[in-house]
Protein backbone atom coordinates (compact mmCIF):
# COMPACT_ATOMS: atom_id res chain seq x y z
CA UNK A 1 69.52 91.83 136.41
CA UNK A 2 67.16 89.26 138.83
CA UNK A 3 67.68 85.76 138.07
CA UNK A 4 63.85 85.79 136.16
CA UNK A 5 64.21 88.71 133.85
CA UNK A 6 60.69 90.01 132.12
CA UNK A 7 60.37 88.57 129.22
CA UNK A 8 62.58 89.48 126.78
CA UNK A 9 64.82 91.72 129.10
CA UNK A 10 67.77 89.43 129.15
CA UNK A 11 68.54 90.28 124.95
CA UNK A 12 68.25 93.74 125.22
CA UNK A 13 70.29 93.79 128.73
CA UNK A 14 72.86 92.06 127.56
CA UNK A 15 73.42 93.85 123.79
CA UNK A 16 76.89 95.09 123.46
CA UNK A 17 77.76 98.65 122.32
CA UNK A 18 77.05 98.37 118.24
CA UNK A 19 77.39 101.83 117.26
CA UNK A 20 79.01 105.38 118.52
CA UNK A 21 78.04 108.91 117.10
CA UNK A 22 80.38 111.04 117.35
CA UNK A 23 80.99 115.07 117.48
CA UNK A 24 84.65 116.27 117.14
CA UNK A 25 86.66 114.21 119.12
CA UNK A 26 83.71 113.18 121.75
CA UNK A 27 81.72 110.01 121.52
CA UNK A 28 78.05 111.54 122.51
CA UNK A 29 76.38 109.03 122.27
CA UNK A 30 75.99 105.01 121.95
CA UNK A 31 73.75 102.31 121.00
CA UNK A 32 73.71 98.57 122.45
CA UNK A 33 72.07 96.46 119.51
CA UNK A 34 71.95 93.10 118.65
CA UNK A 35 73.03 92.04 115.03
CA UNK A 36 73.30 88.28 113.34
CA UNK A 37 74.62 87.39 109.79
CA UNK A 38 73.52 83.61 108.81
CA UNK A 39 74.88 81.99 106.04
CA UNK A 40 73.11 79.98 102.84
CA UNK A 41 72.63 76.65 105.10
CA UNK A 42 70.86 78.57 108.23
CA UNK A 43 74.15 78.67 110.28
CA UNK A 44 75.48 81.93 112.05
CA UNK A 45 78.28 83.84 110.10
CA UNK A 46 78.34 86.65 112.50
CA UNK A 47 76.94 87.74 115.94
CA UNK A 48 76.84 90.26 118.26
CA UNK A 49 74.73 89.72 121.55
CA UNK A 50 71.49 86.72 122.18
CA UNK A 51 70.73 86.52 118.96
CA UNK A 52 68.90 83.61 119.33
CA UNK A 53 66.46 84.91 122.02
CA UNK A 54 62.43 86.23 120.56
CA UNK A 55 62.42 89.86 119.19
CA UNK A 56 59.36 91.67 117.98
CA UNK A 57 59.90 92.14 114.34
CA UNK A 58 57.82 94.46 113.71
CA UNK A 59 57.60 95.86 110.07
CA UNK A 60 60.68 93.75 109.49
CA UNK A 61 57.69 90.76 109.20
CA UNK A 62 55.85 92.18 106.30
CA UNK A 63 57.26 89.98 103.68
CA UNK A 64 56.36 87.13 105.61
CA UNK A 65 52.82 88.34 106.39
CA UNK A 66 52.37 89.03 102.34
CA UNK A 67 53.68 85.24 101.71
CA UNK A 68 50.94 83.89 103.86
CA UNK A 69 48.59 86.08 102.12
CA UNK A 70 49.83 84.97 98.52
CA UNK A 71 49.46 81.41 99.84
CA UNK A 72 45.73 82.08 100.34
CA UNK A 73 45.12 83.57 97.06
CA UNK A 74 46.11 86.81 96.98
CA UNK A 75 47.17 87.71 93.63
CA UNK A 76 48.58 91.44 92.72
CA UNK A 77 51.15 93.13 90.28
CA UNK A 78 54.52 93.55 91.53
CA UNK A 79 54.36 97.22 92.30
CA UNK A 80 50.77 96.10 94.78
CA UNK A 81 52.77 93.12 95.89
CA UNK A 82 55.61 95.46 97.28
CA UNK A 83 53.19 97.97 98.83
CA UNK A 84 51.98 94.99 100.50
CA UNK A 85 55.04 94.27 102.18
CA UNK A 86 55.64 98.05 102.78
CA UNK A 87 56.13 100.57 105.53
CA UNK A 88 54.97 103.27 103.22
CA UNK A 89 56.38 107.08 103.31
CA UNK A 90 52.09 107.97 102.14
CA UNK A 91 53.20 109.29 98.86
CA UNK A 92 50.24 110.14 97.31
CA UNK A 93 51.48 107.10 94.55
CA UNK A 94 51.11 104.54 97.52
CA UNK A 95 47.57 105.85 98.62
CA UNK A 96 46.72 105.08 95.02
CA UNK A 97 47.82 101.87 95.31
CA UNK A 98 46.54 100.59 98.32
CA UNK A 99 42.90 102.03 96.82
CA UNK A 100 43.86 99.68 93.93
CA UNK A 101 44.43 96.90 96.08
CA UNK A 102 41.09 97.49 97.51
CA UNK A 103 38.91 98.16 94.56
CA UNK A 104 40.50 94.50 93.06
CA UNK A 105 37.74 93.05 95.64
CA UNK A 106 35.10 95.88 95.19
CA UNK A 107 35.80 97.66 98.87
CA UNK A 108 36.96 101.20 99.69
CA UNK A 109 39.53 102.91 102.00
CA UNK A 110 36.91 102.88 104.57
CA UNK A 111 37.16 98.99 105.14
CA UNK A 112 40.75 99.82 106.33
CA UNK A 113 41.21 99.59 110.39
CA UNK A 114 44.79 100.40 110.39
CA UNK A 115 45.39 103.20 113.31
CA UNK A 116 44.74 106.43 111.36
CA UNK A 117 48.02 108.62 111.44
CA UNK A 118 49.91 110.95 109.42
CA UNK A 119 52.26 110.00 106.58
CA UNK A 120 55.65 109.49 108.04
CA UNK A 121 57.37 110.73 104.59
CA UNK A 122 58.97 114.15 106.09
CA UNK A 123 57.69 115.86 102.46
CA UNK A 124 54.37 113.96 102.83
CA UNK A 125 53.76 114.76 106.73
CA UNK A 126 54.89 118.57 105.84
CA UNK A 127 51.92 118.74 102.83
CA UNK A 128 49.62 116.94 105.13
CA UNK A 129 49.42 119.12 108.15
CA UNK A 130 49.98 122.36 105.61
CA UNK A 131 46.54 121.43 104.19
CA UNK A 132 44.73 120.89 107.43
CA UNK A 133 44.16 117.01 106.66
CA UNK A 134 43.32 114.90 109.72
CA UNK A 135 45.29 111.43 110.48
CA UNK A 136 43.46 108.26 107.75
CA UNK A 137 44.48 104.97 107.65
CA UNK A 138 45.43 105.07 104.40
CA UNK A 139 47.72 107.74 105.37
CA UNK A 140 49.40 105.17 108.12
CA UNK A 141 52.54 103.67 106.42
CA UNK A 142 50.45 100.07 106.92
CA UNK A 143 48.06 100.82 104.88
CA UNK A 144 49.40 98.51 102.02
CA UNK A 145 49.54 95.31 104.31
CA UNK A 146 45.92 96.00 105.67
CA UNK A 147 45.01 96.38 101.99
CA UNK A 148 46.29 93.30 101.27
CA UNK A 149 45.00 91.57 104.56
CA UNK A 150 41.56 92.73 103.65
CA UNK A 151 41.87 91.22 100.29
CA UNK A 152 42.72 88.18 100.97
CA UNK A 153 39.59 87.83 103.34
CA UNK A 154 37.36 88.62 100.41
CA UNK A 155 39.20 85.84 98.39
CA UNK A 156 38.95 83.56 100.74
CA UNK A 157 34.95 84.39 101.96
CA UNK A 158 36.48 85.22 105.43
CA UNK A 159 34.61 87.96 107.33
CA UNK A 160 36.34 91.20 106.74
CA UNK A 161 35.37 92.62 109.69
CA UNK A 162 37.76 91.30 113.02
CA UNK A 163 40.45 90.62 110.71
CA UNK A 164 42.72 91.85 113.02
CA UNK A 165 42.06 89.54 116.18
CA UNK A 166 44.65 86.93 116.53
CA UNK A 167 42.13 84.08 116.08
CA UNK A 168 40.46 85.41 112.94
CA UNK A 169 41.34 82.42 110.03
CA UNK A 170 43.54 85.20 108.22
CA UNK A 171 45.68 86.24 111.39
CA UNK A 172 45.86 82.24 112.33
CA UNK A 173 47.22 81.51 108.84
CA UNK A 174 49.82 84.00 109.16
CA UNK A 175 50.92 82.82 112.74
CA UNK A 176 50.93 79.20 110.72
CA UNK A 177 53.30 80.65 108.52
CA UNK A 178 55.95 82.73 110.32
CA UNK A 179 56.04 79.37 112.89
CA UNK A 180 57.23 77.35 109.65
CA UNK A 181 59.40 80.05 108.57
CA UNK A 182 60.97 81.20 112.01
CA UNK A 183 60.03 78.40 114.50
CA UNK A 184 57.62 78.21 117.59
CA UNK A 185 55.89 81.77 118.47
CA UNK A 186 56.42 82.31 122.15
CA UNK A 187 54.41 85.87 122.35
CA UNK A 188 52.06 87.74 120.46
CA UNK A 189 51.77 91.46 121.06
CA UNK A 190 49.66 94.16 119.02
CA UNK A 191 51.76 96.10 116.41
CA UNK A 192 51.18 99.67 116.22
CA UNK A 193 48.56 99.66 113.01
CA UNK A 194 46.60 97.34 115.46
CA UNK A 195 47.66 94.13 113.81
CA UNK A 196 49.07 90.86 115.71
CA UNK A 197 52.66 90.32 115.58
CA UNK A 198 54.40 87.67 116.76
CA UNK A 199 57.82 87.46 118.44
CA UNK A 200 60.84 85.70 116.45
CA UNK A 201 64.71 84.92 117.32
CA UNK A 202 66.43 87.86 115.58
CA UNK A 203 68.75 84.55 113.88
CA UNK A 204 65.36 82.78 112.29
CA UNK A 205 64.50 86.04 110.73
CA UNK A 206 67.69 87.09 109.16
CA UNK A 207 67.80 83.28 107.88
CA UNK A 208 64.06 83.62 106.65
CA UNK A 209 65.64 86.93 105.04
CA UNK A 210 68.55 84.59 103.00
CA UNK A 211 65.44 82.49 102.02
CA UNK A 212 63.51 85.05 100.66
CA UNK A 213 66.30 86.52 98.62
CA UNK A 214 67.31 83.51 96.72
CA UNK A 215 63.93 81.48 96.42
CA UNK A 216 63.77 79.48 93.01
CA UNK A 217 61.74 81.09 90.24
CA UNK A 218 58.18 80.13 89.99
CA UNK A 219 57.50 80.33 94.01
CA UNK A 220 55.57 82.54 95.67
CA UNK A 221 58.73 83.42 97.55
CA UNK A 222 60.19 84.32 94.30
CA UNK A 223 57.42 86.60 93.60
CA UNK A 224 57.98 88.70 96.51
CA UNK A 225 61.58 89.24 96.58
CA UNK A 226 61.34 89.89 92.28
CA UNK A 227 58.89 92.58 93.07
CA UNK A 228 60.34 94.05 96.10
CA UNK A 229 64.00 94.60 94.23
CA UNK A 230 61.56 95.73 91.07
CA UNK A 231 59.73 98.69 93.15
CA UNK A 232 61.68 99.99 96.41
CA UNK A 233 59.99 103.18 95.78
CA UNK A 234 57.03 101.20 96.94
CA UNK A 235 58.69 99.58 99.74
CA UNK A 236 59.10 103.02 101.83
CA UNK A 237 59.48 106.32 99.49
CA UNK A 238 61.29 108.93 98.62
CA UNK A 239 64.50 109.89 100.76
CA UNK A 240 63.86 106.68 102.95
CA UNK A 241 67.17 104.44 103.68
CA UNK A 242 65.23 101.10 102.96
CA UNK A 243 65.25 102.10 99.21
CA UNK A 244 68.48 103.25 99.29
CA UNK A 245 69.79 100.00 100.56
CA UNK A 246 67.78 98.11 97.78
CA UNK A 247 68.95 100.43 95.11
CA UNK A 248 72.59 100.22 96.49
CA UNK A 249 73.36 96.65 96.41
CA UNK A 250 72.23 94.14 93.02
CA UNK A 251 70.14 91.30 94.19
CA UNK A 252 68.97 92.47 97.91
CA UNK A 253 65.61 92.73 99.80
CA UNK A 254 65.42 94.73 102.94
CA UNK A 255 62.75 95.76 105.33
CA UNK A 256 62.96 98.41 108.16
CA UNK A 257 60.59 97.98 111.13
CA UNK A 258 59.68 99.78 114.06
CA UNK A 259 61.53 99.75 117.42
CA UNK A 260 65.02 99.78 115.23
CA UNK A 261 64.76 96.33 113.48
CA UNK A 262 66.16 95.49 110.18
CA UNK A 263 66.52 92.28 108.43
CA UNK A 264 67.88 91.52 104.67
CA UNK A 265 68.94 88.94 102.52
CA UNK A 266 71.50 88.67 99.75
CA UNK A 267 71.67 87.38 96.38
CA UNK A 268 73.47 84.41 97.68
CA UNK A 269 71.56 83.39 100.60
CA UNK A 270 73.39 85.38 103.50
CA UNK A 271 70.99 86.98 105.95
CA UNK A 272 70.96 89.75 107.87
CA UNK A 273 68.83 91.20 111.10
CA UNK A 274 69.81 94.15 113.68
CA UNK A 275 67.42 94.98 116.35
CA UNK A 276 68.79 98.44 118.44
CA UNK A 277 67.97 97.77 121.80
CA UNK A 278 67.01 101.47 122.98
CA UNK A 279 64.17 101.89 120.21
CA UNK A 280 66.39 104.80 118.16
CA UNK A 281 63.66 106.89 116.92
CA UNK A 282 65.87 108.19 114.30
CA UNK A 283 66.93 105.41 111.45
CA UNK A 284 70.69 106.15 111.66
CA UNK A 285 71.95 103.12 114.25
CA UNK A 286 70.50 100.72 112.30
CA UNK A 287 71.08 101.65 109.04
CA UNK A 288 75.07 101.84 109.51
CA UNK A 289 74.91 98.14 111.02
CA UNK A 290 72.75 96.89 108.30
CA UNK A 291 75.13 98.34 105.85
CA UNK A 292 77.94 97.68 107.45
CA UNK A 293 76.72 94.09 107.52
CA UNK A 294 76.03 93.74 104.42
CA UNK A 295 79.57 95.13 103.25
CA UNK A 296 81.33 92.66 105.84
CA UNK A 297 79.67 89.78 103.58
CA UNK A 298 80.77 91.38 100.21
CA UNK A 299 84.41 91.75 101.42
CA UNK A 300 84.53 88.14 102.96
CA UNK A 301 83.34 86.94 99.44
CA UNK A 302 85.54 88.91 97.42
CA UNK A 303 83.33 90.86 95.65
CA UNK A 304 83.22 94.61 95.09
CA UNK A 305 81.08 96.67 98.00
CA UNK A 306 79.39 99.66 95.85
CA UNK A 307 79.51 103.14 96.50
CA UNK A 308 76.18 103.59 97.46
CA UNK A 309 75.77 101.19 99.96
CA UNK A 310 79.33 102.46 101.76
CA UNK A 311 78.20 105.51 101.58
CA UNK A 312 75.18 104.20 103.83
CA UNK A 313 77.59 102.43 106.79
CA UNK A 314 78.31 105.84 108.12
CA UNK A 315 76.05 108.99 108.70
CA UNK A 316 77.71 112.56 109.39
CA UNK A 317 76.71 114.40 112.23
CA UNK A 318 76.64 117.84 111.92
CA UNK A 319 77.46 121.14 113.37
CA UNK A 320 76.75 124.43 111.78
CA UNK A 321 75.40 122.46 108.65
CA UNK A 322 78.86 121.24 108.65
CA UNK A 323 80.08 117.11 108.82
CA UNK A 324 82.04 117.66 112.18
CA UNK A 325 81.58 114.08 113.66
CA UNK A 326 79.70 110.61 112.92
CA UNK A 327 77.26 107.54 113.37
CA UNK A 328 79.83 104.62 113.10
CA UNK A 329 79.59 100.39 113.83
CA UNK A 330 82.34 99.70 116.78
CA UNK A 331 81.46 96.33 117.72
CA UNK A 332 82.80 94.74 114.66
């Protein structure tokens, strides 16, 4: 590695080995990742590799981004809140919504300039191309956050067109937000529904995660993590491990993002963030360390892990339809 890495280089060069599949007695393959636990007072439980150093949180932001946007006014029912903060599987009940969303401030799906795409649900992307649909953007699993984005310019008389450059009020009250959440922003890159997102240490947003989870009735906060636990469904969808997680474990929130991030907080304050350094297209590395996680906490506390979310730590690989190996956590 030269002594001035690009930037961000040196956390994903230096991420130890988090996770090994495995088939028969082989490891075939292994993922580097990066993975911090904080506890109720901000200070690290757990860590595995610079997990202080500025990720791209992708998706894993949303529930920040929606705070901002319920600190300007936004005001929805819990199911809209949660599609909001979602990474949608475009279940034809979250296409509904985020056309509800819209219609709260008289526009249509055609105000939406998310990049069109196909639902990412497999059932949903199956249906789609049988029918000979095209990519929409309210098809693109960020529809609900543009929704809401595009609401909350109409409540606040901010032009609705631009609302995705970084110095439009909307985008500068969000960047005002995740700084006071998560600390100083030190890049800002375009996400991949064409939206701003900002870089954070991996540790701030598993912390802003713990925050989240346990915020005092009556807040905002509050609002967002009641409603998320209320509706996973509208979170990601049917079949999608983000649900699962929510539906496993009493008292969690969890969001998946792009690029293999995770964060999630606890009942009682502990937080949780993974980022897998190669990208894993496929949700399996960092689902087993989130999981895994998660059940580390619940063991250190005493308390009983639940079925459902052990059964997430590992996933079975298979050969001949048949469990023959495994995706496993190694590093701890």
């Amino acid at each position: 590695m030269s002594e001035n890495p690009p930037f961000g280089a040196r956390a994903v060069e230096t991420a130890p080995v988090l996770v090994h599949a495995t088939r028969g007695a082989m490891v075939e393959s292994a993922h580097r990742a990066t993975l911090v636990v904080t506890a109720p007072n901000g200070e690290t439980w757990l860590e595995r590799g610079a997990v202080n150093e500025p990720i791209l949180p992708r998706s894993s932001l949303k529930p920040l981004q929606t705070l901002a946007m319920l600190q300007h006014g936004l005001d929805l029912p819990p199911d809209l809140l949660t599609l909001v903060s979602s990474s949608h599987s475009g279940e034809e009940v979250h296409r509904h919504g985020v056309r509800r969303i819209l219609a709260t401030v008289g526009l249509t799906e055609d105000a939406l300039r998310n990049t069109p795409s196909l639902p990412i649900g497999e059932v949903e992307h199956a249906r789609w191309l049988a029918t000979g649909r095209p990519a929409a953007s309210i098809a693109q699993d960020c529809s609900g956050k543009h929704a809401g984005m595009l609401a909350t310019c109409v409540i606040n008389g901010w032009p609705v067109e631009g609302y995705l450059d970084g110095d439009h009020p909307l985008q500068r009250a969000i960047a005002d937000l995740v700084t006071r959440w998560c600390g100083p922003i030190a890049f800002t890159a375009v996400d991949g529904c064409g939206a701003p997102v900002p870089t954070t240490p991996l540790a701030a947003l598993a912390h802003a995660f713990g925050r989240l989870a346990t915020a005092p009735q009556g807040t905002d906060e509050h609002r967002i993590a009641e409603a998320i636990r209320a509706h996973p469904e509208m979170l990601g969808g049917d079949g999608r491990d983000v649900t699962a997680v929510i539906r496993a474990l009493p008292g969690v929130i969890a969001k998946d993002g792009a690029e293999s991030v995770y964060a999630a907080g606890t009942a009682d304050g502990y937080g949780v963030a993974v980022k897998v350094t190669d990208g894993a297209p496929f949700p399996r590395a960092r689902q087993v360390l989130l999981a895994s996680a998660l059940t580390r906490v619940l063991e250190a506390s005493g308390a009983q892990v639940p079925a459902a979310l052990e059964a997430l730590t590992t996933v079975p690989v298979l050969g001949h339809g048949q469990p023959v190996g495994s995706v496993h956590v190694v590093g701890f």
